[in-house]
Protein backbone atom coordinates (compact mmCIF):
# COMPACT_ATOMS: atom_id res chain seq x y z
CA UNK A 1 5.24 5.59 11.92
CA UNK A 2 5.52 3.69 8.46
CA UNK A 3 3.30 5.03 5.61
CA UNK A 4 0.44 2.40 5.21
CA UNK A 5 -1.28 4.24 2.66
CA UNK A 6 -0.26 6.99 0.18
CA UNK A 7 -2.31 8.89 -2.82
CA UNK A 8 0.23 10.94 -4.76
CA UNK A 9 -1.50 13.75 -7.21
CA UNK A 10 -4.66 11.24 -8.01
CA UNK A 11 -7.05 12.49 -10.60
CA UNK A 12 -10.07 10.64 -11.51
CA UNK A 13 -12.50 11.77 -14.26
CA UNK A 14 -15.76 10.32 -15.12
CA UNK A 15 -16.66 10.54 -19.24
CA UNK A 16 -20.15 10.72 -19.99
CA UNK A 17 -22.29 11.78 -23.59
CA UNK A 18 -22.19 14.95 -22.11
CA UNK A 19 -18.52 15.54 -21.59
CA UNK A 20 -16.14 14.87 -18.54
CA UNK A 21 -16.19 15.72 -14.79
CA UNK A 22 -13.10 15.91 -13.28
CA UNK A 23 -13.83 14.57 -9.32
CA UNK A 24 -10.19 14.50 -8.16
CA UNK A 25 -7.82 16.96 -9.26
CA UNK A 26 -4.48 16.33 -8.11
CA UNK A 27 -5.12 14.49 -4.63
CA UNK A 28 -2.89 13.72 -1.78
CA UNK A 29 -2.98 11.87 0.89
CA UNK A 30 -0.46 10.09 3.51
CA UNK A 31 -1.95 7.94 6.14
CA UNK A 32 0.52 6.19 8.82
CA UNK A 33 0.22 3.03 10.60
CA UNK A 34 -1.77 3.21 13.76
CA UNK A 35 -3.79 6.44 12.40
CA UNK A 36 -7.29 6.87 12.19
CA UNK A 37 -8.35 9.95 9.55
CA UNK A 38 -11.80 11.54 9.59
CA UNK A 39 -12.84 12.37 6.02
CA UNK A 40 -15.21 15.30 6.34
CA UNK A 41 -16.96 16.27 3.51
CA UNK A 42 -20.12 17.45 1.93
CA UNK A 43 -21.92 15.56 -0.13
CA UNK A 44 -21.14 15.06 -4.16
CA UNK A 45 -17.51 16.21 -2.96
CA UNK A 46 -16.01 12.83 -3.90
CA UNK A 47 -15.69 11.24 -0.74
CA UNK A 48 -17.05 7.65 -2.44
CA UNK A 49 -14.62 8.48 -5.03
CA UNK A 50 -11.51 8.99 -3.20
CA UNK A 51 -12.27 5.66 -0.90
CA UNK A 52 -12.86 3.58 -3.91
CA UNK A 53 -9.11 4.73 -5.47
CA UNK A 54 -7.93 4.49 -1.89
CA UNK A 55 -9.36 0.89 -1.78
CA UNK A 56 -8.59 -0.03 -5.17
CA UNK A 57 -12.05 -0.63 -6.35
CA UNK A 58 -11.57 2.19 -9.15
CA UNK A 59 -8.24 2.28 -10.81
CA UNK A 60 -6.98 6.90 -11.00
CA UNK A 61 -6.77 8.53 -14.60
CA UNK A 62 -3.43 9.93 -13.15
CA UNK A 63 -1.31 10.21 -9.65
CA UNK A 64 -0.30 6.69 -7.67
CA UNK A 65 -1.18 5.31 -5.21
CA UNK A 66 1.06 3.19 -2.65
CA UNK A 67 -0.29 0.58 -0.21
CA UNK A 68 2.63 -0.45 2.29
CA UNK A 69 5.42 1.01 -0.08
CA UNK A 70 4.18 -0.65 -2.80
CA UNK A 71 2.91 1.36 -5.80
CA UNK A 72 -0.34 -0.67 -6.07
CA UNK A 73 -2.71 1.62 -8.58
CA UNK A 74 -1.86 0.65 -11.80
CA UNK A 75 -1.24 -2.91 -11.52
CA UNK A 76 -3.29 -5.55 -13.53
CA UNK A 77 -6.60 -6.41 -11.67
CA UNK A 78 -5.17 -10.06 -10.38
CA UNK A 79 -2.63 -8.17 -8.55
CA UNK A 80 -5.03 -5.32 -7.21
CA UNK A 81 -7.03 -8.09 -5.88
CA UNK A 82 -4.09 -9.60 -3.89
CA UNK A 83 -3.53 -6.48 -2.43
CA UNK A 84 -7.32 -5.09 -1.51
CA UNK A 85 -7.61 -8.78 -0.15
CA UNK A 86 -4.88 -8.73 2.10
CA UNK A 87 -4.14 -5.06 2.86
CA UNK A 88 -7.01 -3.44 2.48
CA UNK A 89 -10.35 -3.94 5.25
CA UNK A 90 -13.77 -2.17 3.75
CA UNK A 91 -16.75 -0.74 6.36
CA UNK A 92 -20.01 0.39 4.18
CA UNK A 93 -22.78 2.33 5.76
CA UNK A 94 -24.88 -0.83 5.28
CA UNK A 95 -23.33 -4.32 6.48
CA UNK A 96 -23.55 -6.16 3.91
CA UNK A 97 -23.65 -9.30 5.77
CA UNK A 98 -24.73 -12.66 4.13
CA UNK A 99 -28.25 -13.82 5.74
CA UNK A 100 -27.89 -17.37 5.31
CA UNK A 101 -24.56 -17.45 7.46
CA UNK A 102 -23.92 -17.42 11.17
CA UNK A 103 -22.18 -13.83 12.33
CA UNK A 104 -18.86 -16.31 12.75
CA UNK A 105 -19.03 -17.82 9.39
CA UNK A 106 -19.46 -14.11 8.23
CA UNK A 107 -15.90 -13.29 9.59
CA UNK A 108 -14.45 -16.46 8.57
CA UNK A 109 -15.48 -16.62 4.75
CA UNK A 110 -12.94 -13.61 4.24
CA UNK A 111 -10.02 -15.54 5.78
CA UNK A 112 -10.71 -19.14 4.14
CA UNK A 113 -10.89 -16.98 1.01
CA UNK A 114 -7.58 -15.45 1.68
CA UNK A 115 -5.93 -19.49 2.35
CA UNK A 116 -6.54 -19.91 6.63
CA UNK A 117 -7.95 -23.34 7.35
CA UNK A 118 -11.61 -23.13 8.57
CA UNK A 119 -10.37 -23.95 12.23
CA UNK A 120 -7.29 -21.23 12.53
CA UNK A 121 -10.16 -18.51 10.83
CA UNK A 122 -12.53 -19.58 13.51
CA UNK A 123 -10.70 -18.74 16.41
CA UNK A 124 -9.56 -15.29 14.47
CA UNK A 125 -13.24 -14.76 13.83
CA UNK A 126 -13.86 -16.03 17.59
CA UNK A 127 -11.55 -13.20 19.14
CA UNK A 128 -12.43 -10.51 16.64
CA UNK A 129 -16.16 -11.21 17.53
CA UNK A 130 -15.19 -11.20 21.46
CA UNK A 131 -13.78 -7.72 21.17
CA UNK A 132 -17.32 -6.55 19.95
CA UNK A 133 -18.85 -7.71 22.85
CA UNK A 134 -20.46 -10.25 20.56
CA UNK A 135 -18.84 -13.64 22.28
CA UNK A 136 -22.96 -15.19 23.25
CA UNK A 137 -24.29 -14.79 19.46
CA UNK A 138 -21.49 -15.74 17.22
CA UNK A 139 -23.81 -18.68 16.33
CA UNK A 140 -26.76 -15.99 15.36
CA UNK A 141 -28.14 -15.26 11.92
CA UNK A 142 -27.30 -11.92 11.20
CA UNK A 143 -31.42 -11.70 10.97
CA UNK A 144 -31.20 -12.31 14.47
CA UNK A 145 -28.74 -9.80 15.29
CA UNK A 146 -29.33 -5.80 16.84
CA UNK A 147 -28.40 -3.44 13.85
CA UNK A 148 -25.59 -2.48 15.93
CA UNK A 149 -24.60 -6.22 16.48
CA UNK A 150 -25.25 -6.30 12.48
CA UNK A 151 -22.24 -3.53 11.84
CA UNK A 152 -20.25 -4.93 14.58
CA UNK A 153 -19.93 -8.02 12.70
CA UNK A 154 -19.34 -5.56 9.64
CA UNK A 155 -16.22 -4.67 11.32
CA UNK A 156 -14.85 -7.59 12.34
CA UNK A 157 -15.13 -9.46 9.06
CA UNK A 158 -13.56 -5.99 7.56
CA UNK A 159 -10.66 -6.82 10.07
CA UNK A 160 -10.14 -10.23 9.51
CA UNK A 161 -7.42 -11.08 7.45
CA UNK A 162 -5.60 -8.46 9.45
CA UNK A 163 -5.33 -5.39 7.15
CA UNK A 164 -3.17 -2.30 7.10
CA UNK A 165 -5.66 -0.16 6.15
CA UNK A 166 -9.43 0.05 7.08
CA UNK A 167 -11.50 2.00 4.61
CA UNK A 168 -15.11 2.93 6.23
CA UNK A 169 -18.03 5.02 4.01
CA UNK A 170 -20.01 6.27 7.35
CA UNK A 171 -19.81 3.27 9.19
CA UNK A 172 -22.40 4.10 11.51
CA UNK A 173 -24.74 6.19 9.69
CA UNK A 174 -27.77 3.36 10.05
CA UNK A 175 -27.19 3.37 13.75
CA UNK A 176 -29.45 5.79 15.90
CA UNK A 177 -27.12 7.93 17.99
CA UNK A 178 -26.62 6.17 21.46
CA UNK A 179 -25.68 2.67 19.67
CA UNK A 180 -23.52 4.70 17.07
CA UNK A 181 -21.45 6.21 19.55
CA UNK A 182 -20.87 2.89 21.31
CA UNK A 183 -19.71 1.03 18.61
CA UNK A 184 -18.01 3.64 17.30
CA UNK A 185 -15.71 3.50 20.57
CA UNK A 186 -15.57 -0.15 19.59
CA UNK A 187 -14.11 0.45 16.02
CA UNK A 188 -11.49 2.84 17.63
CA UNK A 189 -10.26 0.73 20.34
CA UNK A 190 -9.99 -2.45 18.03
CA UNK A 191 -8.70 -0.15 15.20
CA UNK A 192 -5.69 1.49 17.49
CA UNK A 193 -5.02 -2.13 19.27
CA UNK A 194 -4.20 -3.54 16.40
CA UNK A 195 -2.11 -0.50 14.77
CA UNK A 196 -4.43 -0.44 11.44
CA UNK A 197 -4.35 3.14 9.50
CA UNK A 198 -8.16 4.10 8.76
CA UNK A 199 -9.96 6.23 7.00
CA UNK A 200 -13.42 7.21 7.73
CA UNK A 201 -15.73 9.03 5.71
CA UNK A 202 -18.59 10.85 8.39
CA UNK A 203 -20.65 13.50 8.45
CA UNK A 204 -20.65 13.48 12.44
CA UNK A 205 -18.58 16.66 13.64
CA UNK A 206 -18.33 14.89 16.91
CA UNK A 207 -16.90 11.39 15.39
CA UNK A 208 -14.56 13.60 13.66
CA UNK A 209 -13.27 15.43 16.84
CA UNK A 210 -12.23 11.69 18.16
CA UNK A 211 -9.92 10.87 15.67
CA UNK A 212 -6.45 12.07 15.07
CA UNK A 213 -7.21 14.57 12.53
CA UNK A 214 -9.73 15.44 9.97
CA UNK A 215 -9.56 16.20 6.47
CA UNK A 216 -11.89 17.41 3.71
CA UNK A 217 -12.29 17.64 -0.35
CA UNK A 218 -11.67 21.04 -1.99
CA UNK A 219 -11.85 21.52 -5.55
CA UNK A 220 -10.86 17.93 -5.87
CA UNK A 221 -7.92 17.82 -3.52
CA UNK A 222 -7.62 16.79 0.06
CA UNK A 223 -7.33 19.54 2.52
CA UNK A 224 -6.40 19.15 6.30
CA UNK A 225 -9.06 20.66 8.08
């Protein structure tokens, strides 16, 4: 399996009044295409942290990191953008979803964005949407949607310019437990159909034991659990 996403001795240090506070210390981290990582750690461990260098949200103080091959940290922020736009999908606890738009038009902003004519990222968003058991209410409001429909939609927009890499902060930690575990099953099966690499941050020791392995945050560094 090709690398999709690599973090190479990344160090990231917030600088307050008060002095510094070194998060990551060194971190590495390898995921391959068609591999779906559980990141399982405690709170204030730098989970957040280590997604948002991951994702290219937060540029590291040192260490690279590679998306596809391509060293992708320290670029300037035009070219970080190219990248986290078409590489890189993003799943938040919360779904983030824009209210006045139809769950379709949700998942077919991100394409038109990325340069697919309304009409070819309607029929993406279309089958995305189908695969979430959502085919009767991609017309709906996401006001008018379950909160499990809500982060299905969540997922599917995350997915729609067909990314390498899926990046997901506990992406069903709103959901009460039945609906969480069903659309959890969801995420895999899309996730694995299409060959994306993800990594998912969860505090659910059964979610965990589903995916290929699990790793944690220790003193800064990733450690396979």
């Amino acid at each position: 399996m090709s690398e999709a996403l690599e973090l190479r001795g990344v160090q990231r240090i917030y600088r307050s009044g008060a002095g510094t506070l070194p998060i990551l210390r060194g971190a590495d981290l390898t995921l391959r295409a068609g591999e779906i990582v559980a990141l399982a750690a405690p709170s204030g461990s730098g989970k957040s942290t280590l997604l948002h260098v991951a994702g290219l949200l937060d540029k590291p103080d040192g260490g690279k990191v590679f998306v596809g091959g391509r060293d992708a940290g320290a670029g300037s922020d035009a070219q970080r953008t190219a990248i986290r736009r078409d590489s890189i999908g993003f799943v938040y606890q919360f779904h983030h979803l824009l209210g006045e738009f139809t769950a379709l038009e949700n998942v077919v902003l991100p394409q038109m964005i990325a340069g697919k004519s309304r009409n070819q990222a309607a029929v993406r968003a279309a089958e995305l949407l189908g695969a979430f058991g959502l085919a009767q209410r991609v017309q709906h409001l996401p006001g008018k949607l379950s909160g499990g429909e809500q982060q299905r939609v969540a997922i599917a927009r995350a997915l729609a310019n067909a990314p390498s890499v899926l990046l997901a902060d506990e992406p069903t930690g709103n959901l009460d437990v039945g609906t969480a575990g069903v659309v959890f099953d969801e995420l895999l099966s899309v996730v694995r159909h299409h060959g994306v690499a993800a990594l998912i941050a969860t505090h659910n020791p059964d979610l965990a034991a589903r995916m290929d392995r699990t790793v944690t945050l220790r003193d800064g560094k990733v450690v396979e659990v």
